[in-house]
C-alpha atoms as a PDB file:
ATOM      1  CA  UNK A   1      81.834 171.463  34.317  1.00  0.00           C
ATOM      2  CA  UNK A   2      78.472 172.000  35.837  1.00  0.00           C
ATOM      3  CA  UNK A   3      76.775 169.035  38.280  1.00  0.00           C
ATOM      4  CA  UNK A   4      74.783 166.737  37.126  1.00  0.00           C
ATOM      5  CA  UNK A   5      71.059 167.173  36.364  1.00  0.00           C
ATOM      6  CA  UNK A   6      68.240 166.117  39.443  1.00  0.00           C
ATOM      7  CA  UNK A   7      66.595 162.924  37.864  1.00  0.00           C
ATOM      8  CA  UNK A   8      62.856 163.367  38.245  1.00  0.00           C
ATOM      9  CA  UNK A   9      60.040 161.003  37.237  1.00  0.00           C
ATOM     10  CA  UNK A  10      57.554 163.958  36.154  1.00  0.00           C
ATOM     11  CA  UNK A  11      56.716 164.976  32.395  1.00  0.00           C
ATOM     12  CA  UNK A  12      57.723 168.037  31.177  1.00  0.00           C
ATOM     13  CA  UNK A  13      59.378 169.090  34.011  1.00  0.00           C
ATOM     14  CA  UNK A  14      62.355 171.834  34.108  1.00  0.00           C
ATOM     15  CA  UNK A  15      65.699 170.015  34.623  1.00  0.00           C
ATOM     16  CA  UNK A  16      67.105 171.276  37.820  1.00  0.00           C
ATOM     17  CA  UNK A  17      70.859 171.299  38.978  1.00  0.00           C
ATOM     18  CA  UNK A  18      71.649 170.912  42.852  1.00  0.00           C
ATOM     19  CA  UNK A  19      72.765 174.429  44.152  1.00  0.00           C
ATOM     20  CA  UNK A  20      76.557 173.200  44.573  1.00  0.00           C
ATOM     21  CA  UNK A  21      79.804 175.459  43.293  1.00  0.00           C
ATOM     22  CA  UNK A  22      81.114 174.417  40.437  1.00  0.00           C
ATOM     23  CA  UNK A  23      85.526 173.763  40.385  1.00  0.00           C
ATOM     24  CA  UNK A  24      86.940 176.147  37.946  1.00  0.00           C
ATOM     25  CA  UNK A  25      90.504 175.346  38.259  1.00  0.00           C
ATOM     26  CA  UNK A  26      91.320 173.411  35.256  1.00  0.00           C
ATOM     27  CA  UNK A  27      90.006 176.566  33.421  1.00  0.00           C
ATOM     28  CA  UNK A  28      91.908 178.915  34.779  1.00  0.00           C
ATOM     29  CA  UNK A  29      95.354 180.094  33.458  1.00  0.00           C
ATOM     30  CA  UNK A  30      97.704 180.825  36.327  1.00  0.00           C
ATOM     31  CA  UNK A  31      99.719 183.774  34.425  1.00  0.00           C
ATOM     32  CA  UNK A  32     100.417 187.104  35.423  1.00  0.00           C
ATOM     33  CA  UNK A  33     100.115 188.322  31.815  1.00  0.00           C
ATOM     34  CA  UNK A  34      96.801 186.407  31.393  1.00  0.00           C
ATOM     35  CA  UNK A  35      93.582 187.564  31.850  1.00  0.00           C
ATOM     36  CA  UNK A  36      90.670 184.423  32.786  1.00  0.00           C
ATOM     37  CA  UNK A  37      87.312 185.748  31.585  1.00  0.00           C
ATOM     38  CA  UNK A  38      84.178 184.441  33.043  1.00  0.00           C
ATOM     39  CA  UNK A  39      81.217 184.322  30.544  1.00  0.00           C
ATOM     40  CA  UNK A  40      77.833 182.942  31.485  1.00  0.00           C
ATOM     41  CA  UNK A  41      75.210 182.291  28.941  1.00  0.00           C
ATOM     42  CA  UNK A  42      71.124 182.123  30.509  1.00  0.00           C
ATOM     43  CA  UNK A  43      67.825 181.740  29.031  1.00  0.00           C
ATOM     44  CA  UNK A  44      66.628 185.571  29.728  1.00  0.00           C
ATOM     45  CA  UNK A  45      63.997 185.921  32.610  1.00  0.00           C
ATOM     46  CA  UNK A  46      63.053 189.102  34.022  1.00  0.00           C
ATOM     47  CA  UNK A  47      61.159 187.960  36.989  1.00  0.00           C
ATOM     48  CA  UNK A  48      64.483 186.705  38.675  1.00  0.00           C
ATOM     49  CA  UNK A  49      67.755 188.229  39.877  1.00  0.00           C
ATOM     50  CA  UNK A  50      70.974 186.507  39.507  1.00  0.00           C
ATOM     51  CA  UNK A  51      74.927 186.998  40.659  1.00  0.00           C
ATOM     52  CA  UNK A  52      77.583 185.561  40.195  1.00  0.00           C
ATOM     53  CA  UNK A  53      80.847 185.274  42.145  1.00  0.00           C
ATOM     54  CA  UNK A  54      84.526 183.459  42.521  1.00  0.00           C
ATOM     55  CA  UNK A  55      85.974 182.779  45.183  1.00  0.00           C
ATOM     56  CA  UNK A  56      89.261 181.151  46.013  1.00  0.00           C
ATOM     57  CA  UNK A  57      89.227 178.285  48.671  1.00  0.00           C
ATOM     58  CA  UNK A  58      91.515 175.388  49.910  1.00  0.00           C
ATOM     59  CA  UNK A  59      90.019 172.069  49.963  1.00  0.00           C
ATOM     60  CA  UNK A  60      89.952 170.299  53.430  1.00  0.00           C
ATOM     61  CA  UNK A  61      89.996 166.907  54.384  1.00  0.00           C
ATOM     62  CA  UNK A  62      87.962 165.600  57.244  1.00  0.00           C
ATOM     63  CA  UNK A  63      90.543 164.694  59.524  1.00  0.00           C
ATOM     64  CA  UNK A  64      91.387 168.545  58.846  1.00  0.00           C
ATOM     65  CA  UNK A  65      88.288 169.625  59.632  1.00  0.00           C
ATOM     66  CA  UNK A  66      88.254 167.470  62.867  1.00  0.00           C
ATOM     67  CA  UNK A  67      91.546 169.052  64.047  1.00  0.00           C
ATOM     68  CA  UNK A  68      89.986 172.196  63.908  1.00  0.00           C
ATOM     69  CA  UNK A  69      86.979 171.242  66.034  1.00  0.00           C
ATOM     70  CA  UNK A  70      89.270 170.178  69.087  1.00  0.00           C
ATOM     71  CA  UNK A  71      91.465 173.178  68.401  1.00  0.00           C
ATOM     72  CA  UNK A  72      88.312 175.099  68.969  1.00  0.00           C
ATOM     73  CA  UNK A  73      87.652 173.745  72.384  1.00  0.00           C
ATOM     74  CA  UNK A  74      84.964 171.664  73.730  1.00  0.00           C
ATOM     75  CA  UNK A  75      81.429 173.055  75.256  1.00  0.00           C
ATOM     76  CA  UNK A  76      81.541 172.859  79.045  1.00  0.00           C
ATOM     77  CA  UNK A  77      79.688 170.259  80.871  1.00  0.00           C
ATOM     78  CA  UNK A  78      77.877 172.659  82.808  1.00  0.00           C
ATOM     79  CA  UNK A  79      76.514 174.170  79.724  1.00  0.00           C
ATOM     80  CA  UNK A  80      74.746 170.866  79.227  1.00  0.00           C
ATOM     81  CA  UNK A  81      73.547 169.767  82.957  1.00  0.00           C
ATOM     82  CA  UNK A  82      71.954 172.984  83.136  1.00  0.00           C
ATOM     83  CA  UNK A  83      69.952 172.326  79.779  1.00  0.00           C
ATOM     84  CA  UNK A  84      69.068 169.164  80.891  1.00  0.00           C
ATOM     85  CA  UNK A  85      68.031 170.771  84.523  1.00  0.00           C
ATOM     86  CA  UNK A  86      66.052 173.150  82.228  1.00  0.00           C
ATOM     87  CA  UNK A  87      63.960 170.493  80.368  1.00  0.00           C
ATOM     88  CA  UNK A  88      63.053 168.060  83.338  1.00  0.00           C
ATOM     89  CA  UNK A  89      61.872 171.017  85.203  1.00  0.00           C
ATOM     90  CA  UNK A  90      58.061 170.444  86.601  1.00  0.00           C
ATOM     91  CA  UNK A  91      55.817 172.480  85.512  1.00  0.00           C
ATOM     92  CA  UNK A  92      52.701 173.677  88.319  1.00  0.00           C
ATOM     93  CA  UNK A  93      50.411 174.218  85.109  1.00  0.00           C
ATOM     94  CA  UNK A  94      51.192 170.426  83.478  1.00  0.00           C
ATOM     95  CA  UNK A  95      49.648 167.745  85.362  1.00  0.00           C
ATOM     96  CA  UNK A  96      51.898 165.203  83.487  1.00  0.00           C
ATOM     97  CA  UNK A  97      56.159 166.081  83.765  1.00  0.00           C
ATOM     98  CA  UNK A  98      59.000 164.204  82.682  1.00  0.00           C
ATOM     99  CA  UNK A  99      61.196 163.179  85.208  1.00  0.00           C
ATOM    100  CA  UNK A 100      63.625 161.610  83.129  1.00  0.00           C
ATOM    101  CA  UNK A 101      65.427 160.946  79.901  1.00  0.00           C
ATOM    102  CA  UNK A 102      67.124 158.064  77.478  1.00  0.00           C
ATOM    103  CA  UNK A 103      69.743 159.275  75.355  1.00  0.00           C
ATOM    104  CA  UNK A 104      71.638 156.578  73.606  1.00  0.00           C
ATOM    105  CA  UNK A 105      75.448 156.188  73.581  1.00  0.00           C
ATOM    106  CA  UNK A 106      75.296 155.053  69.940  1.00  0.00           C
ATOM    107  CA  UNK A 107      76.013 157.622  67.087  1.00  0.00           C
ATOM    108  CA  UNK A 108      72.690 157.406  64.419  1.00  0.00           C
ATOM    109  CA  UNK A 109      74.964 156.915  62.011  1.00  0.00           C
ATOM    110  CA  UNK A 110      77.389 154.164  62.311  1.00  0.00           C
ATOM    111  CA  UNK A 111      75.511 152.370  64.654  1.00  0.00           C
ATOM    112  CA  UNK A 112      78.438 152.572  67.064  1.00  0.00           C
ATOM    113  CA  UNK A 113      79.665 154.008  70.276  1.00  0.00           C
ATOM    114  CA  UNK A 114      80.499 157.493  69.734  1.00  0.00           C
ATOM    115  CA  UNK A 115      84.306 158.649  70.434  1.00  0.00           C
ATOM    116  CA  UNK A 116      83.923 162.203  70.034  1.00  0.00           C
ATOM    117  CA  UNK A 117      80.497 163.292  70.313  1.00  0.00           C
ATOM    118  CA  UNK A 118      78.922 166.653  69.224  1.00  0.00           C
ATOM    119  CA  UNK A 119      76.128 168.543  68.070  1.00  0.00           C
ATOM    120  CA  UNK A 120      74.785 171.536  66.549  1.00  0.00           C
ATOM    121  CA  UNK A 121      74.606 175.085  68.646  1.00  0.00           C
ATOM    122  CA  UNK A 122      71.079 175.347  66.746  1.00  0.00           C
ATOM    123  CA  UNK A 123      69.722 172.034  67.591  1.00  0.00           C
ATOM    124  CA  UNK A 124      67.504 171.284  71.076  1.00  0.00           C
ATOM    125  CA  UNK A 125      67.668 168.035  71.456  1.00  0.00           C
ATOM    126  CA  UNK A 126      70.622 166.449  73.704  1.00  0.00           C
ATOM    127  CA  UNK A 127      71.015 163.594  71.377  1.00  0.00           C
ATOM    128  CA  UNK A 128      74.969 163.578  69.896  1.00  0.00           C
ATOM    129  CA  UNK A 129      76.462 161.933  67.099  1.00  0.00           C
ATOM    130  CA  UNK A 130      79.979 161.124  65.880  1.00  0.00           C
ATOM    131  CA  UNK A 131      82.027 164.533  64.861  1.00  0.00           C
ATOM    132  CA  UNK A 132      84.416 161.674  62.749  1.00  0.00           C
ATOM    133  CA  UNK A 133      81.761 160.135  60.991  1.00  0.00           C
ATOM    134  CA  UNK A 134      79.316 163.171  60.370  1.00  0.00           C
ATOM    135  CA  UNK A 135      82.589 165.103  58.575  1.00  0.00           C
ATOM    136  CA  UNK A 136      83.608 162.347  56.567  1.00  0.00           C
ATOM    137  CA  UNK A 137      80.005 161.445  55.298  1.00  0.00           C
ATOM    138  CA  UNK A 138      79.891 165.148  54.241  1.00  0.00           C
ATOM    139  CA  UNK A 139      82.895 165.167  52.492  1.00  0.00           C
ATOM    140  CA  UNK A 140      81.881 162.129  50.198  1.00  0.00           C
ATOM    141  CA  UNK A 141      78.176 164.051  49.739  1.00  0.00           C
ATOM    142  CA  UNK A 142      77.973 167.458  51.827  1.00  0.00           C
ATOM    143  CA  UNK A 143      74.088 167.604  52.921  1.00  0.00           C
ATOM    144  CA  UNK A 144      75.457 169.274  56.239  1.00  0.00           C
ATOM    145  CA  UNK A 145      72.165 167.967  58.113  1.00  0.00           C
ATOM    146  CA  UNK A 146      71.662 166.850  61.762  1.00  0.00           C
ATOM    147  CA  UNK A 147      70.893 163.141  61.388  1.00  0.00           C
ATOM    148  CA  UNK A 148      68.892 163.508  64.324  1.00  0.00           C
ATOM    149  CA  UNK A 149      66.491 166.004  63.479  1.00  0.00           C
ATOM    150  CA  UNK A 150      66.986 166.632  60.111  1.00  0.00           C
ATOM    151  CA  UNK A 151      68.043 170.314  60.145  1.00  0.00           C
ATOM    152  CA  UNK A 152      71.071 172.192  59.120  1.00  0.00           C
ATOM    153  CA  UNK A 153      74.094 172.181  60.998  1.00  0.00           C
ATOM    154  CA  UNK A 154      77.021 173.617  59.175  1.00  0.00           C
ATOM    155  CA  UNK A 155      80.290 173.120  60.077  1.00  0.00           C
ATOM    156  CA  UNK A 156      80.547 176.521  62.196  1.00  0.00           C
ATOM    157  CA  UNK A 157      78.326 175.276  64.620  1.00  0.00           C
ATOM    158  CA  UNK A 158      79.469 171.934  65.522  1.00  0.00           C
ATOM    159  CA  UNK A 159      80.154 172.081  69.340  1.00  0.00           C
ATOM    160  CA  UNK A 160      81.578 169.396  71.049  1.00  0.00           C
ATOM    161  CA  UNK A 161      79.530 168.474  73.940  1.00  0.00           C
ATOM    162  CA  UNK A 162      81.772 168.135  77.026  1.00  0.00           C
ATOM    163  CA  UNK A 163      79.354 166.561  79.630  1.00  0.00           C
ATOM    164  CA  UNK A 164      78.629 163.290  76.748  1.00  0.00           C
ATOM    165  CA  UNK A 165      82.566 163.874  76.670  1.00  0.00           C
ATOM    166  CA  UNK A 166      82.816 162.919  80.925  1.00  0.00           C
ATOM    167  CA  UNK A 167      79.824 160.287  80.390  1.00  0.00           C
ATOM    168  CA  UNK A 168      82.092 158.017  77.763  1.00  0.00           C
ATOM    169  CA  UNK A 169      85.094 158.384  79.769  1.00  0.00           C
ATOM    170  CA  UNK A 170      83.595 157.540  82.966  1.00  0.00           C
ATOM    171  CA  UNK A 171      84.651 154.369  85.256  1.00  0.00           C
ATOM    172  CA  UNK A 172      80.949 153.604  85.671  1.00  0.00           C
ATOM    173  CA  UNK A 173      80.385 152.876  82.278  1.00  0.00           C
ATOM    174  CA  UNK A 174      80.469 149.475  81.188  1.00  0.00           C
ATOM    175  CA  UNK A 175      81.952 147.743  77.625  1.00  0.00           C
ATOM    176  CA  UNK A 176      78.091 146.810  76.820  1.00  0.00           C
ATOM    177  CA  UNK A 177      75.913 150.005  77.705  1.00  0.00           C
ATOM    178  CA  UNK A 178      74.658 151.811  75.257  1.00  0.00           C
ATOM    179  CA  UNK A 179      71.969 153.908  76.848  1.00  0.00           C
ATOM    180  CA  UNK A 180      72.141 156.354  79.591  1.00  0.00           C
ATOM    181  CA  UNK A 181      69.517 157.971  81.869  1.00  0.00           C
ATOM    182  CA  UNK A 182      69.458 161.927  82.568  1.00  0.00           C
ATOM    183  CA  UNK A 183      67.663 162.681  86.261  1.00  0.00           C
ATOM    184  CA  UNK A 184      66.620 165.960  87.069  1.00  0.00           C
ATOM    185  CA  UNK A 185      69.260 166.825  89.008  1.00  0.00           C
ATOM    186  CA  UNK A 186      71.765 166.603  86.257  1.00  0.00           C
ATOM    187  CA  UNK A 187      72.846 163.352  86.891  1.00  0.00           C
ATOM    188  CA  UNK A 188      73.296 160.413  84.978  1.00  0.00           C
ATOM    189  CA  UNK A 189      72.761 156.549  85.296  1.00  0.00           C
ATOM    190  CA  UNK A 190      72.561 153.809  83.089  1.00  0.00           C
ATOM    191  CA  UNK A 191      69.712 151.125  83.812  1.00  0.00           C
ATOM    192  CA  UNK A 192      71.898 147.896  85.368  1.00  0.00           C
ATOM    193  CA  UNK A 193      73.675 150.627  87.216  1.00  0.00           C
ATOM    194  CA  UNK A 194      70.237 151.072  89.105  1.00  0.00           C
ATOM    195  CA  UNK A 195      68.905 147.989  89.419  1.00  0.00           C
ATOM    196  CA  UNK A 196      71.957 146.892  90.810  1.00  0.00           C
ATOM    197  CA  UNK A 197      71.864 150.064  93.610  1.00  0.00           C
ATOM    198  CA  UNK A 198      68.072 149.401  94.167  1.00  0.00           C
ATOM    199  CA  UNK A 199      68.669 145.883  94.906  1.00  0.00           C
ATOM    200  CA  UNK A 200      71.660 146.721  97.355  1.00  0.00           C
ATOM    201  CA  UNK A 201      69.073 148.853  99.251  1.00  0.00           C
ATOM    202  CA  UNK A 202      66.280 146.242  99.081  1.00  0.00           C
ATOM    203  CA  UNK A 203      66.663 145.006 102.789  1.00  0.00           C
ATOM    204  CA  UNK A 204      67.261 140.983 102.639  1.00  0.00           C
ATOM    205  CA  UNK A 205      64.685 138.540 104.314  1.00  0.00           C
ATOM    206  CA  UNK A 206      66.498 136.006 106.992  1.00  0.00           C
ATOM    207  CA  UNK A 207      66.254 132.757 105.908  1.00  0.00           C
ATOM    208  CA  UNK A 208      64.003 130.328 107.217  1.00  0.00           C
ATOM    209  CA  UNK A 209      65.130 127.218 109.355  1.00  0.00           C
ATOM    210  CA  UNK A 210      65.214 123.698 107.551  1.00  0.00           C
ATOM    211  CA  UNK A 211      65.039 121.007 109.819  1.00  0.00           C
ATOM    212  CA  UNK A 212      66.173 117.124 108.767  1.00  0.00           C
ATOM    213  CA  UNK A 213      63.645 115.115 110.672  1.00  0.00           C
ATOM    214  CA  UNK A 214      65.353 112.270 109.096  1.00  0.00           C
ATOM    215  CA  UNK A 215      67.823 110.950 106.161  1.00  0.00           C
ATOM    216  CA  UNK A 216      66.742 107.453 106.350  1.00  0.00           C
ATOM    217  CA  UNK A 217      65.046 106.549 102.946  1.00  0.00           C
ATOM    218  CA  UNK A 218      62.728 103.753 102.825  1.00  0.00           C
ATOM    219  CA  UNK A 219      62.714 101.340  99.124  1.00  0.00           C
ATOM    220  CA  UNK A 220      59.313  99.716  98.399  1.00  0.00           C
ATOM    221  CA  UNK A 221      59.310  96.694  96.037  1.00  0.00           C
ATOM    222  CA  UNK A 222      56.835  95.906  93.262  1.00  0.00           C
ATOM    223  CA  UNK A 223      56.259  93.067  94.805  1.00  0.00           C
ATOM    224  CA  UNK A 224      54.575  94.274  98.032  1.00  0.00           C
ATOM    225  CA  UNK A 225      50.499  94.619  97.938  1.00  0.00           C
ATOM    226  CA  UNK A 226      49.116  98.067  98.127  1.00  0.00           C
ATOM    227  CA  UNK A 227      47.516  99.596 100.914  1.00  0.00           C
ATOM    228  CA  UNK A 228      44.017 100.259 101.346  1.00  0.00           C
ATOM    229  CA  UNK A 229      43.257 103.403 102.715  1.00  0.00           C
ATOM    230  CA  UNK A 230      40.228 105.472 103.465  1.00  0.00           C
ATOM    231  CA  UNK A 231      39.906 108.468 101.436  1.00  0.00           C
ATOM    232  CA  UNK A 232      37.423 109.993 103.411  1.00  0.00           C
ATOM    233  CA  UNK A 233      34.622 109.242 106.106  1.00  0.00           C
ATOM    234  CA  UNK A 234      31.815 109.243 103.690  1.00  0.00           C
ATOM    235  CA  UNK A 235      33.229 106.102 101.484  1.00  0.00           C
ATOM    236  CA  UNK A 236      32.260 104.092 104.437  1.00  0.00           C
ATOM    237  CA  UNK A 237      28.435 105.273 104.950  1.00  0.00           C
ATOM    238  CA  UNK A 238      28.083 103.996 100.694  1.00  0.00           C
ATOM    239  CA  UNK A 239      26.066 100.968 100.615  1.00  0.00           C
ATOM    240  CA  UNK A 240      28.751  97.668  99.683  1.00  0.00           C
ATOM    241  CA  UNK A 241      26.456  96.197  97.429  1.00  0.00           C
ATOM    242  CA  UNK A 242      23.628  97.204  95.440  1.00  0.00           C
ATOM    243  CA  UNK A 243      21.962  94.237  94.573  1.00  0.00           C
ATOM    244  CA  UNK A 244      19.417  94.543  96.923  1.00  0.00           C
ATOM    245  CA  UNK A 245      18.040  98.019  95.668  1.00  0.00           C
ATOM    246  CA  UNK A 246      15.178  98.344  93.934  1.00  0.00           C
ATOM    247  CA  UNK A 247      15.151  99.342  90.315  1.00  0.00           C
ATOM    248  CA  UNK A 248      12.692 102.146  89.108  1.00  0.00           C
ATOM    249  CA  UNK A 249      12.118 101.525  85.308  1.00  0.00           C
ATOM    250  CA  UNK A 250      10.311 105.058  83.929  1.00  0.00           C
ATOM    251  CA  UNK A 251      10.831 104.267  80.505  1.00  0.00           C
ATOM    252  CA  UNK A 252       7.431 102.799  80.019  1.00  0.00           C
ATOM    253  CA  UNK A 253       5.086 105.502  78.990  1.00  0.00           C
ATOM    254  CA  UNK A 254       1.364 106.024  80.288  1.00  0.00           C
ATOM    255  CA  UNK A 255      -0.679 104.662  77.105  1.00  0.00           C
ATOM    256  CA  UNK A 256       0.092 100.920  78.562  1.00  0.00           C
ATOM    257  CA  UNK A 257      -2.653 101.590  81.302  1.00  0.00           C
ATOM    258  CA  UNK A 258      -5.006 101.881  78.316  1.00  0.00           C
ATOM    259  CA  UNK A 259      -4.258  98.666  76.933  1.00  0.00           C
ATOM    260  CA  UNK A 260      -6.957  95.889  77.340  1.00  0.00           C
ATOM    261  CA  UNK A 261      -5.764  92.896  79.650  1.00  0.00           C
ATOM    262  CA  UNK A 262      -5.938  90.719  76.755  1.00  0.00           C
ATOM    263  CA  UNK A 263      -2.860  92.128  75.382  1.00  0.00           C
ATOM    264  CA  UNK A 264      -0.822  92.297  77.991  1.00  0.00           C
ATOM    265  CA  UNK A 265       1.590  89.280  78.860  1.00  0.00           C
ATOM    266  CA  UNK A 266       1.121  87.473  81.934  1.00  0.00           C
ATOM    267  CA  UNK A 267       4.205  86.929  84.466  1.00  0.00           C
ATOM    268  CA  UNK A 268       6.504  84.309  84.310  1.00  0.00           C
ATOM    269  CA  UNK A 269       6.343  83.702  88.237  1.00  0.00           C
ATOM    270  CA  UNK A 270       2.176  83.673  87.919  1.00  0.00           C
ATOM    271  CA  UNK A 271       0.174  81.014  87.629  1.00  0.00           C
ATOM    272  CA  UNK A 272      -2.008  80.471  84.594  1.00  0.00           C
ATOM    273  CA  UNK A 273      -5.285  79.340  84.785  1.00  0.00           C
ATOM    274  CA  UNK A 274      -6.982  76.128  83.348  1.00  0.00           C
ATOM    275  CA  UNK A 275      -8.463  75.764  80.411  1.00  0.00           C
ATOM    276  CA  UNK A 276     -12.220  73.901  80.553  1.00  0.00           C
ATOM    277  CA  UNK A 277     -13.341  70.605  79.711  1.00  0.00           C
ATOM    278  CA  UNK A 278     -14.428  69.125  76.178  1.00  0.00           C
ATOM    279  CA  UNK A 279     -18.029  68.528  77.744  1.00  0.00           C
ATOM    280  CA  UNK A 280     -17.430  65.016  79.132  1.00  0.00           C
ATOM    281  CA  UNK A 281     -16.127  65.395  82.262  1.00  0.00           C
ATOM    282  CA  UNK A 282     -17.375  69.130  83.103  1.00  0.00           C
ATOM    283  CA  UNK A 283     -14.382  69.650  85.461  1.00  0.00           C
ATOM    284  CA  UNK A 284     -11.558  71.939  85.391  1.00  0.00           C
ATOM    285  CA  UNK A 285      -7.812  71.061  85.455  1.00  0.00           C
ATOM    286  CA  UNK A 286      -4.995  73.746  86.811  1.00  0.00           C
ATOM    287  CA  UNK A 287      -1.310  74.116  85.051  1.00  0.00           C
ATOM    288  CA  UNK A 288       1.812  75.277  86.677  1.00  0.00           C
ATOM    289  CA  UNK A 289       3.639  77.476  84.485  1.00  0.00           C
ATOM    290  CA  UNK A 290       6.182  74.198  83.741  1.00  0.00           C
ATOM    291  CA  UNK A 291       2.829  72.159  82.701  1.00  0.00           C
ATOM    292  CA  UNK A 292       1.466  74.957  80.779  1.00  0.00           C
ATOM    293  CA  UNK A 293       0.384  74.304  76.881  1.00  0.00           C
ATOM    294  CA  UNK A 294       1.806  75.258  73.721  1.00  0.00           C
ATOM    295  CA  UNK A 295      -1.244  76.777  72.699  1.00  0.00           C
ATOM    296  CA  UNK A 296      -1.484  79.386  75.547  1.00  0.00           C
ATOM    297  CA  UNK A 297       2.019  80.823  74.297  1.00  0.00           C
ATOM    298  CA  UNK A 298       0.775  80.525  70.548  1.00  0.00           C
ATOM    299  CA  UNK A 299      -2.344  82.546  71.784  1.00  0.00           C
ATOM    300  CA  UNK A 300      -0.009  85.412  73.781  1.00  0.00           C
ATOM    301  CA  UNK A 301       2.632  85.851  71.056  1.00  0.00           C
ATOM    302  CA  UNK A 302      -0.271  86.184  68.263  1.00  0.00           C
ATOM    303  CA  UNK A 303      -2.162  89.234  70.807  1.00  0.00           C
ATOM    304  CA  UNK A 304       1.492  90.689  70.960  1.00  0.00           C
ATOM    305  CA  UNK A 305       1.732  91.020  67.121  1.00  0.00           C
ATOM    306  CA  UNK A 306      -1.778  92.107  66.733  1.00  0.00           C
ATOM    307  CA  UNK A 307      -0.759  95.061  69.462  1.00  0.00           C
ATOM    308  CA  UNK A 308       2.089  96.187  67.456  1.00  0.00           C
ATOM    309  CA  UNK A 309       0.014  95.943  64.299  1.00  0.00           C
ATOM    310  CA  UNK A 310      -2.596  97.998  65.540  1.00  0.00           C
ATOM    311  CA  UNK A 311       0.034 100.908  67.066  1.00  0.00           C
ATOM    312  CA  UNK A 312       1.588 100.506  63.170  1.00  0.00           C
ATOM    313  CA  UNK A 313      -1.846 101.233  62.314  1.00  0.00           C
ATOM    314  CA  UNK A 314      -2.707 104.267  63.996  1.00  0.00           C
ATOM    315  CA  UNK A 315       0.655 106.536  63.527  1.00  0.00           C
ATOM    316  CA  UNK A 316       0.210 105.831  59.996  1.00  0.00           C
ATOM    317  CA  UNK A 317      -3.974 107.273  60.335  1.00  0.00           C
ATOM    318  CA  UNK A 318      -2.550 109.927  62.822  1.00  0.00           C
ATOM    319  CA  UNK A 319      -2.258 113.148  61.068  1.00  0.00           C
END
């Protein structure tokens, strides 16, 4: 039975079949006096070539497949420092070098902490994944891709990388790290792992003296009257009291100089002048301002209107 056809979303598009061998054994007569006859049947096109060919394989499991891998040895760690040696090189010509690199402990595929970590011979990068969980991911769907960089890696060159190998097995590696640092030098370190060293050779500061002057605490009731203090030296110079000063009032505006004396109100502490005689008597007669008439304030409070009738007046002739 041939694989299933490639959906696709495009009209009128040529069905396509993924390039995957098809299993032939249910066809095929196991007899010595048998003869199995292949026939293939095309649409004819004589701008292509085609073959055909049978081979006879034994399916493998991935736990198979693993065995295998560690029967064909592991890559030395040497192999690896000197690739990483190789890559954090400075170059005279670059004025910006790396002098260091993050690889992560966790395969890209589970999500996990790798147990057996490997890579492709073709790949450049130092990042491994799982050899466990790369085969069986293949076997359910063989893409045979690096889930790193997305190129092929074939089963044939899987390597198993033996300095990633020391790095997971190592005493210095914590339960909870999942990220390593390369140096140039071919080392290794993991970031807490430096902090921690840099803080060890961080010389400590002695620690300051505290004296106790005294332990003797002092409780202050509510009822006790507050203290008066001086703030400062220059709350004393302030003037008390401010009745005394004198009061500038610059609210009144310059057209009251213009007004005739007639209008203007009189004092309260001045005194107001006497009013003449009916013709009799020909003398005059002075009023305090306790004694003075009812007609003098008639007279003022009638000029007062008149003033505000006349300023009514001219805004409303102003243009």
């Amino acid at each position: 039975q041939l694989p299933n056809v490639i959906p696709t979303n495009r009209p009128n598009v040529e069905p396509k079949r993924p390039p995957r061998p098809v299993n032939v054994t249910s066809n095929v007569k196991l007899s010595p006096t048998v003869t199995n006859t292949i026939t293939v049947q095309w649409c004819p096109d004589y701008t292509r070539s085609y073959c055909l060919a049978v081979y006879l394989v034994k399916k493998l499991t991935s736990t198979q497949l693993l065995q295998r891998m560690k029967t064909k040895g592991v890559k030395p760690a040497d192999y690896t420092r000197g690739l990483i040696k190789e890559k954090l090189t400075e170059d005279a010509d670059c004025e910006i070098a790396t002098t260091m690199l993050k690889v992560s402990l966790n395969c890209p595929l589970g999500k996990m902490k790798m147990l057996l970590p490997c890579r492709a011979s073709t790949c450049s990068h130092l990042q491994c994944f799982d050899a466990s969980l790369y085969l069986q991911m293949n076997e359910r769907k063989p893409t045979w891709n690096c889930p790193v960089c997305d190129k092929p890696a074939i089963y044939d060159n899987l390597v198993i990388d033996g300095y990633f190998q020391e790095v997971l097995g190592s005493s210095l590696l914590k339960s909870d790290d999942t990220e390593i640092q390369l140096h140039q030098d071919g080392s290794w370190s993991t970031p807490g792992l430096r902090s921690e060293t840099q803080i060890l050779d961080t010389p400590s500061k002695p620690a300051q003296k505290v004296e106790v002057i005294s332990d003797d605490i002092e409780l202050i009731s509510d009822d006790a009257k507050p203290v008066k203090r001086d703030l400062s030296p220059a709350q004393d110079e302030q003037p008390t009291s401010t009745s005394n000063s004198e009061t500038v009032d610059l609210t009144l505006s310059d057209s009251d100089d213009d007004m005739p004396l007639a209008k203007r109100r009189p004092p309260a502490k001045q005194a107001v002048a006497s009013s003449t005689s009916n013709g009799s008597g020909g003398g005059q007669r002075a009023y305090t301002p306790a004694q003075q008439p009812q007609q003098s304030e008639d007279n003022d409070e009638n000029c007062m209107a008149k003033a505000k009738e006349d300023s009514v007046i001219d805004l409303l002739d102003s243009p």
